[in-house]
Protein backbone atom coordinates (compact mmCIF):
# COMPACT_ATOMS: atom_id res chain seq x y z
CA UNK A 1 49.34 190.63 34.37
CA UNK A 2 46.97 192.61 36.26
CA UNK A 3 43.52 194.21 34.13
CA UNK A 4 41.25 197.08 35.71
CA UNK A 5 37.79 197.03 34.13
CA UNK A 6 35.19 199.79 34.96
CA UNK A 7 32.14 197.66 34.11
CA UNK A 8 30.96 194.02 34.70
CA UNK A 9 28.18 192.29 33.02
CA UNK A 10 26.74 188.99 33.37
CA UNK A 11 24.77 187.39 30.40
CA UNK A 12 23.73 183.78 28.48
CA UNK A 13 23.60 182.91 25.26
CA UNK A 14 20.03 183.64 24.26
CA UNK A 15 19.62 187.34 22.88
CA UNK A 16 16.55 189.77 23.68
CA UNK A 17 14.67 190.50 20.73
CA UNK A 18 14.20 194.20 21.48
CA UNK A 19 18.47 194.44 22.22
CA UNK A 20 20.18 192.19 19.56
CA UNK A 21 22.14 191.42 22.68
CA UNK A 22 22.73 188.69 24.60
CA UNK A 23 20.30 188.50 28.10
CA UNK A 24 21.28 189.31 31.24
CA UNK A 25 21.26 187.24 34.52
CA UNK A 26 17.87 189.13 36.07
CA UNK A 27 16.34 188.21 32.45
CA UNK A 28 17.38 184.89 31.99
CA UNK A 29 16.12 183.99 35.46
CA UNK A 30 13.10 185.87 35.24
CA UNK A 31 11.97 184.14 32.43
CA UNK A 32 13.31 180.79 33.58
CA UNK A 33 10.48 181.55 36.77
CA UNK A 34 7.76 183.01 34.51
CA UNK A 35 7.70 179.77 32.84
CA UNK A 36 7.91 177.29 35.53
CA UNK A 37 11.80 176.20 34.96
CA UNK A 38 12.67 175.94 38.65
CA UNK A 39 11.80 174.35 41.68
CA UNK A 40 9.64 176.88 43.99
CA UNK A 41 12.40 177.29 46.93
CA UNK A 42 15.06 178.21 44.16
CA UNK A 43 12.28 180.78 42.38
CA UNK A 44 11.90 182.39 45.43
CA UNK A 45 15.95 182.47 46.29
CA UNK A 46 15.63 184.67 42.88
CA UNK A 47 12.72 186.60 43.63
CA UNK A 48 13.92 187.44 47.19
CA UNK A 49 17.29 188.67 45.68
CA UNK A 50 15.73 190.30 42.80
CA UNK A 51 13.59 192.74 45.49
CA UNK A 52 17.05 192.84 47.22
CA UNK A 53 18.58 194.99 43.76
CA UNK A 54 14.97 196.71 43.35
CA UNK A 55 15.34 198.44 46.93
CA UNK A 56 18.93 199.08 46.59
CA UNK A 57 19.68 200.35 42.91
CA UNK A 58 18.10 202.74 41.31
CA UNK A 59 15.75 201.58 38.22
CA UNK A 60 17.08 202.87 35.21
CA UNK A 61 13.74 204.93 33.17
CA UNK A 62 15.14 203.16 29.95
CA UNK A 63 14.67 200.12 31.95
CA UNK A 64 11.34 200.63 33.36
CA UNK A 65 10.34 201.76 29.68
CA UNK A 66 12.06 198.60 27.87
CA UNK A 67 14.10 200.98 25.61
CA UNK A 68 16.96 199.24 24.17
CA UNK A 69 19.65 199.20 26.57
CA UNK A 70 22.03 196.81 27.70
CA UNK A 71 23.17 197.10 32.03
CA UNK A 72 26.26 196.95 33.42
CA UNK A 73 27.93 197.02 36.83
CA UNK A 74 30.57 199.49 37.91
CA UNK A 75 33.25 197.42 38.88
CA UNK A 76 34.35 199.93 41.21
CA UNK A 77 31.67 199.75 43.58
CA UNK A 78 30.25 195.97 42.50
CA UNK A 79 31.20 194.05 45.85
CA UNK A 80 28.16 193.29 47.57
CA UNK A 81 26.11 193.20 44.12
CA UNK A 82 28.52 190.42 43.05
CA UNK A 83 28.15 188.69 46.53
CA UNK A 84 24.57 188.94 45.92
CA UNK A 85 24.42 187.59 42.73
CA UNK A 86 26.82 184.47 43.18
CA UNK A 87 22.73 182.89 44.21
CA UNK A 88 22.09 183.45 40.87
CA UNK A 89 25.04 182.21 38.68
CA UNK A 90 24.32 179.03 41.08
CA UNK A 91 20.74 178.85 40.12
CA UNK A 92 22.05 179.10 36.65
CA UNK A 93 24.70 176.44 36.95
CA UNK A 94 22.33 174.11 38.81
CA UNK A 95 19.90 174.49 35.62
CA UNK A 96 22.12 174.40 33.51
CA UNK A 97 22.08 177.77 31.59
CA UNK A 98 25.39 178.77 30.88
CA UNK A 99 26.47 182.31 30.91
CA UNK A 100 29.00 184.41 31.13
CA UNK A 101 30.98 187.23 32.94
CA UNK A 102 31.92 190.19 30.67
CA UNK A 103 34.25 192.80 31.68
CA UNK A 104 34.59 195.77 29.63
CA UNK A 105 35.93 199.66 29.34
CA UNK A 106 33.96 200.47 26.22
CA UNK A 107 30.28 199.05 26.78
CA UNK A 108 29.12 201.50 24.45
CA UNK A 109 27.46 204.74 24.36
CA UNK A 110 26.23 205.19 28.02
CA UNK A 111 22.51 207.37 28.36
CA UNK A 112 21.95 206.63 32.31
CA UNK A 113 24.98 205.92 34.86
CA UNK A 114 24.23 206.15 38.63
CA UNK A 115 26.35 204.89 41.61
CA UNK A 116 26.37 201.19 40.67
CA UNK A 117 25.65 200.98 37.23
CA UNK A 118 25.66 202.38 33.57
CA UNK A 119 22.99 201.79 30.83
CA UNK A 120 24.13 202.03 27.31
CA UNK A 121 22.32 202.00 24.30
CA UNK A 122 22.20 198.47 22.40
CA UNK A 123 24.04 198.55 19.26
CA UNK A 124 21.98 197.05 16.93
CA UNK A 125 24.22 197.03 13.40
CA UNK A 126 25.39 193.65 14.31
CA UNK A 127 28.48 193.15 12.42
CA UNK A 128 29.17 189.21 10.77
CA UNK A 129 32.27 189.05 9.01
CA UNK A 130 33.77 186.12 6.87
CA UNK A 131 36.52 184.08 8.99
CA UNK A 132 39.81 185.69 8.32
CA UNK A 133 42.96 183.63 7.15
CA UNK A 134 44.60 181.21 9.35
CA UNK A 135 47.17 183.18 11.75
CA UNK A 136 48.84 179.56 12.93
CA UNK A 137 52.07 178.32 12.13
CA UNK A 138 51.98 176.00 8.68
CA UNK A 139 52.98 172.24 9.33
């Protein structure tokens, strides 16, 4: 069975204050070389590829202003930013920071789309419900 997704995000465990939301992959590592978590060659494998996305995609203003939105990739047109990320899940595998790739239709309400990606707003009425009965068969 064959799925087409129009958006691709990659993200850890640890959610952003501001979001609600699970971090991305530039976060994570960002903040993984802000506080002296990697060896300098592999901080500046991230740094070099993180001016590699800063010359080639736009900046999102919601970005640059730290509203609360949460980035995706188009699928569509994702190819070489997924061939330039596959440094970074390594750097995250190598550090062990585990993450994960989320493909989606429905990210949410988009307010700035462009070529590569989409931003949508971060839902913030975080929804906990109580575990529902057990669905599996009764022994």
């Amino acid at each position: 069975m064959e799925m087409d997704f129009k958006y691709c995000r990659i993200q850890g465990k640890e959610f952003a204050a501001n979001t609600k939301a699970p971090k991305g992959v530039f976060s994570i590592l960002h903040q993984m070389v802000q506080r002296g978590e990697m060896e300098q060659e592999d901080a500046d494998l991230f740094l070099e590829i993180n001016d590699w996305f800063a010359n080639v995609l736009p900046w999102p203003p919601q970005c640059k202003r730290q509203e609360k939105v949460i980035c995706y990739f188009k699928t569509e047109n994702s190819q070489m930013m997924m061939k330039m990320i596959k440094p970074m899940l390594w750097l995250l595998d190598r550090y062990k920071r585990p993450y994960y790739v989320v493909y989606t239709n429905t990210p949410g309400k988009i307010v700035y789309e462009d070529e590569y990606q989409v931003a949508v707003q971060a839902d913030e009425n975080l929804a906990i419900e109580d575990v529902q009965s057990s669905w599996s068969p009764e022994e």
